[in-house]
Every structure is written in structure tokens, then in C-alpha cells.
Protein backbone atom coordinates (compact mmCIF):
# COMPACT_ATOMS: atom_id res chain seq x y z
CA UNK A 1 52.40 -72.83 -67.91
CA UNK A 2 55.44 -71.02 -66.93
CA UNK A 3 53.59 -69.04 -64.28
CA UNK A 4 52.73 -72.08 -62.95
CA UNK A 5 56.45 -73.75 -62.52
CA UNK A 6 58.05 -70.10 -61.57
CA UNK A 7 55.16 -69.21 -58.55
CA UNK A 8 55.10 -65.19 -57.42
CA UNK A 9 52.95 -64.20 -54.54
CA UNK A 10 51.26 -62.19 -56.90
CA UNK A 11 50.07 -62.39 -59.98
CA UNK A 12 51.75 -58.27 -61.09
CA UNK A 13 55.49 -59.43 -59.57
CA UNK A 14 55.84 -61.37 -63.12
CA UNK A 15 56.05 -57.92 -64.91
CA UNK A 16 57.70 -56.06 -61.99
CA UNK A 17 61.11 -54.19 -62.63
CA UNK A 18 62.69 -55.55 -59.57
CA UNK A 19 65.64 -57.16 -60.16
CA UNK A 20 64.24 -59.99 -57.47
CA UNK A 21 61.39 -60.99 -59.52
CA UNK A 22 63.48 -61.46 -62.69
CA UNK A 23 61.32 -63.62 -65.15
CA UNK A 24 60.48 -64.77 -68.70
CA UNK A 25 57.20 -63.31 -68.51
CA UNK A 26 57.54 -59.75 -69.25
CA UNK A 27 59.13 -59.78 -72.17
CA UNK A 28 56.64 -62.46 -74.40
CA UNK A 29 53.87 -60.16 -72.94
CA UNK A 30 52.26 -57.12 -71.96
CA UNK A 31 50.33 -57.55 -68.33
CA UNK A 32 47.49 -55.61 -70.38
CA UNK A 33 47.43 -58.23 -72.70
CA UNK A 34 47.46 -60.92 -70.58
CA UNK A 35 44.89 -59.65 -68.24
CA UNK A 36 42.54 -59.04 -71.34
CA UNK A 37 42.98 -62.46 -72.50
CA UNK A 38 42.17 -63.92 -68.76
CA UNK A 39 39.56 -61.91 -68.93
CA UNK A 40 37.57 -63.29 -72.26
CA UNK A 41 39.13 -66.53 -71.94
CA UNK A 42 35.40 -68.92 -72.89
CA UNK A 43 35.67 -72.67 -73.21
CA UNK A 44 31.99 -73.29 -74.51
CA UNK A 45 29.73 -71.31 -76.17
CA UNK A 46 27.08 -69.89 -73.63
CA UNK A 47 23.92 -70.59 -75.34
CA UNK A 48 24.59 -74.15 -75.90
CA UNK A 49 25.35 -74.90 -72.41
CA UNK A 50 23.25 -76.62 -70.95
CA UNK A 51 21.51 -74.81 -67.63
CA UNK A 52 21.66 -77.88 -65.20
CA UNK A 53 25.53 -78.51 -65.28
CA UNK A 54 27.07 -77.47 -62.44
CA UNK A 55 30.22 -77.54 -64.37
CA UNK A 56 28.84 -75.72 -66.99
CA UNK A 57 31.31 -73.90 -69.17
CA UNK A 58 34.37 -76.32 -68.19
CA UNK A 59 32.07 -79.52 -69.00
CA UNK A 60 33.42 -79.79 -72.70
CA UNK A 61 36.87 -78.55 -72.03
CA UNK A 62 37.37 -80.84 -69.44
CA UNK A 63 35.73 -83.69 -71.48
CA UNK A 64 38.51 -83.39 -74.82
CA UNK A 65 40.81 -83.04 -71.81
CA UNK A 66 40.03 -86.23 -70.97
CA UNK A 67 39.24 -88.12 -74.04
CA UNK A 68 42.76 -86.97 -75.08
CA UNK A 69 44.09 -88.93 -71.59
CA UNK A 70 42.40 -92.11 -73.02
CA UNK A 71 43.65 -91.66 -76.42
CA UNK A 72 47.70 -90.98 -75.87
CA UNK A 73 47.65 -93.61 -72.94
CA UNK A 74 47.19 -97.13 -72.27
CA UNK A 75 47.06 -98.09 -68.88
CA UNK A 76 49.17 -100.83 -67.23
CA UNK A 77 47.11 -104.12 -65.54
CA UNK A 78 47.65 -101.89 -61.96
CA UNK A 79 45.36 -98.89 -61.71
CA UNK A 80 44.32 -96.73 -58.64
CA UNK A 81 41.20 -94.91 -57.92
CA UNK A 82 41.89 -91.92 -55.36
CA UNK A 83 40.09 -88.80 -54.71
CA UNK A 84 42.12 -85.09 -54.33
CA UNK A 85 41.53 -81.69 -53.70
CA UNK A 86 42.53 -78.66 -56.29
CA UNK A 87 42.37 -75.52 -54.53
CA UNK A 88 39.70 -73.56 -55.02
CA UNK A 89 38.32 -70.22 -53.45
CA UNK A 90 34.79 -69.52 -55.04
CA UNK A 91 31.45 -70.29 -53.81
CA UNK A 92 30.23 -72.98 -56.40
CA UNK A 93 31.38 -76.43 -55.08
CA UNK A 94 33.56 -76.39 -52.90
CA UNK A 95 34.64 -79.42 -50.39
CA UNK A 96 36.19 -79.23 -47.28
CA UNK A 97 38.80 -82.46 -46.30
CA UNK A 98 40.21 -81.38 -42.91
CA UNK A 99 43.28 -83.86 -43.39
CA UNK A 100 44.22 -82.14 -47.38
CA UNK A 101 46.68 -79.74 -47.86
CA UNK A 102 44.52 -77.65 -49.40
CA UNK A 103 41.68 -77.90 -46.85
CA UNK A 104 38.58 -76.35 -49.36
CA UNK A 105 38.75 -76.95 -53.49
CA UNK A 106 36.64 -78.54 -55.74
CA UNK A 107 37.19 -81.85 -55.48
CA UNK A 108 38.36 -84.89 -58.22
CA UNK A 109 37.80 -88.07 -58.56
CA UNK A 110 41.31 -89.77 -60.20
CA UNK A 111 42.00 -92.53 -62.28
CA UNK A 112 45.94 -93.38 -62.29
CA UNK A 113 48.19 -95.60 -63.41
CA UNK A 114 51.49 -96.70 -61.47
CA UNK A 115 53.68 -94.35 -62.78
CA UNK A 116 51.36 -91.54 -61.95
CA UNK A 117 49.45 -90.83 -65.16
CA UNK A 118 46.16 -89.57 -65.23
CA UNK A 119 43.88 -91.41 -67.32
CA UNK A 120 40.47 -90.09 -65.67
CA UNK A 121 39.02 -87.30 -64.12
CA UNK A 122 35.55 -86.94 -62.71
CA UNK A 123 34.81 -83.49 -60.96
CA UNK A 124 32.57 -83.80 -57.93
CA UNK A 125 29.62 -81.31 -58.33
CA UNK A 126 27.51 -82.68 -55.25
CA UNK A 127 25.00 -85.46 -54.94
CA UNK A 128 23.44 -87.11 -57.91
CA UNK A 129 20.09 -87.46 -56.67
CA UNK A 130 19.47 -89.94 -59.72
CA UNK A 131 21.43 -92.58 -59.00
CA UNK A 132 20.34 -95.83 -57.25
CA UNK A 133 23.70 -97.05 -56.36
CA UNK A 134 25.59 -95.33 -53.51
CA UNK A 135 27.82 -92.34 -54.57
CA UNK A 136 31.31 -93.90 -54.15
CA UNK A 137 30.12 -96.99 -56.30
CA UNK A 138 28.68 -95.19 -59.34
CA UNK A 139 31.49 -93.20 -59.08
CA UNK A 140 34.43 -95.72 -59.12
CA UNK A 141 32.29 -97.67 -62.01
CA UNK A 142 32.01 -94.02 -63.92
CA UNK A 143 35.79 -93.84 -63.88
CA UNK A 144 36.48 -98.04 -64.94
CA UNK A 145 34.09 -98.15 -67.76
CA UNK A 146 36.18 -98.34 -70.48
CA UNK A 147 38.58 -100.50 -68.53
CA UNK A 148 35.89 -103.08 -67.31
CA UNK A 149 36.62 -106.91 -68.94
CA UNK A 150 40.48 -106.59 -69.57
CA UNK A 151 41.32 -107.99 -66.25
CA UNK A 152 42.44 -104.52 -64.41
CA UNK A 153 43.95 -104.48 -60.75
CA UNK A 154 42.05 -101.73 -58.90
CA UNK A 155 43.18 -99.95 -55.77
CA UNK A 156 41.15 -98.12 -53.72
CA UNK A 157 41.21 -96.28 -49.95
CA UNK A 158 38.87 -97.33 -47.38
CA UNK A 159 36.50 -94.90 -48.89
CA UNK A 160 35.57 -96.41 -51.76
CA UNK A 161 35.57 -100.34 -49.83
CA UNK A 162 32.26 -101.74 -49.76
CA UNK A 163 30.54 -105.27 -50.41
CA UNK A 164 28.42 -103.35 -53.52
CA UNK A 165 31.34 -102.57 -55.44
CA UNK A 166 33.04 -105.68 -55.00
CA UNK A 167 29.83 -107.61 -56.28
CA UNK A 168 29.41 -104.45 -59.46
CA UNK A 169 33.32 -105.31 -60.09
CA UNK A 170 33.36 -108.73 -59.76
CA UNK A 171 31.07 -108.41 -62.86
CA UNK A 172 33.39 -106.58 -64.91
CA UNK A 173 35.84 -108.98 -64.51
CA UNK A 174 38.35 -106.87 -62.13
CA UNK A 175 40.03 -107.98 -59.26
């Protein structure tokens, strides 16, 4: 978490003996040690998982992740549907959004709440060829489930606007 707050430009500077890179780092732990445990870091178990999720061995880590969102939080009457881009370099599924920071990462599919808590996240893997509902409503009814018939407030973008969603809504009693 720390490396995360305290950002090198790379990743060895957080055990280096210059007096310019001066850190916490070094002295909890070895770089051998961390670079071992990067390296066998496993969420899931790899014969359970199952072959046609793209998210594979994140899937259940980032499931509790989320469950645990929806357990310590209940969100205000106000929530907001928005999609953003975590930066990503490899080859699996990455999006490009010209006008993002970041202009390729995997992109998410976010659930707040006013004061900017997270309550869902839904990775986007590419597109599901079995639904029957266009992608940006199955997606924003994915994320409202739970919340559906306690009178929410949704915002959305332009993106996620459409006559289907307002009908598939209207039926869950949001406005």
C-alpha cells in the first residue's frame, strides 16, 4: 500500500541507498523477498478455475472484494453509474478511451455513492454474446440489482442513456 502512496519511477529505487529515495520500504523488507512473494502471489486455485473466464484467477478475489463493499456500506438515495479506466499494459483486455488519462487499461464499470464510495465493480472482459439486451443496459442493471425497489436516484453519462433502460428501470422502481 505504501508503494502505492510514496510512487518511485522504479520499482528497485524503494531499496536504493540513495539518500534521494529515502523510504520505509527497505527496512520491513528484503527486495528478494518481496520480489519472491510478487512472484507466487495466486488468488484462486488453478484447477478450479473455470477455463471460460476471462478474468480467471482475479474472478473470486475481486468478487469478496466486492461483497465486502456491499456489506460495510449502505448507499445513500443518490447513486452514480460511471465507467473508468485502470491502467493496464498486457495483452488480455485492454480498452482504448482516447479522452482518459490513461488512454489503454482494462476497463470498470463503477457503482458510487455521493461521497465517492465504491459499492460496485464490474470488470469489462468484452462482449457478452449471450445477452439479449444491449451491453450498456445489462450492464447498468448488473450493477443496481441489489439496489432495485428502494427508490434509488441513478446518474448516468450519455453513454448509458437510452429509452430500454429507462423502461428496465422504471420497473425497478428507480428514478
Amino acid at each position: 500500500m505504501y508503494m502505492g502512496l510514496a510512487r518511485l519511477p522504479k520499482m528497485t529505487d524503494y531499496w536504493s541507498k540513495n539518500p534521494l529515495y529515502s523510504n520505509k520500504v527497505s527496512c520491513k523488507m528484503s527486495r528478494n523477498r518481496f520480489e519472491l512473494l510478487v512472484r507466487v502471489l495466486h488468488f484462486n486455485d488453478n484447477e478450479i478455475i473455470d477455463k471460460n473466464d476471462r478474468l480467471g484467477k482475479l474472478s473470486r478475489l475481486l468478487e469478496n472484494l466486492t461483497n465486502k463493499f456491499k456489506e460495510v456500506y449502505v448507499p445513500e438515495k443518490s447513486v452514480c453509474i460511471d465507467e473508468t479506466l485502470v491502467l493496464f499494459r498486457g495483452r488480455l483486455f485492454r480498452q482504448y478511451i482516447k479522452n482518459k488519462r490513461f488512454k489503454f487499461g482494462i476497463k470498470l464499470y463503477k457503482l458510487c455513492c455521493k461521497d465517492g464510495y465504491t459499492y460496485d465493480i464490474k470488470v469489462y472482459c468484452g462482449k457478452d454474446k449471450n445477452s439479449e439486451k444491449p451491453a450498456t443496459v445489462s450492464t447498468v442493471l448488473s450493477l443496481m440489482e441489489p439496489l432495485l425497489d428502494h427508490g434509488r436516484i441513478l446518474y448516468t453519462d450519455n453513454y448509458y442513456t437510452s429509452v430500454a433502460l429507462a423502461h428496465e428501470l422504471q420497473k425497478g422502481w428507480l428514478f
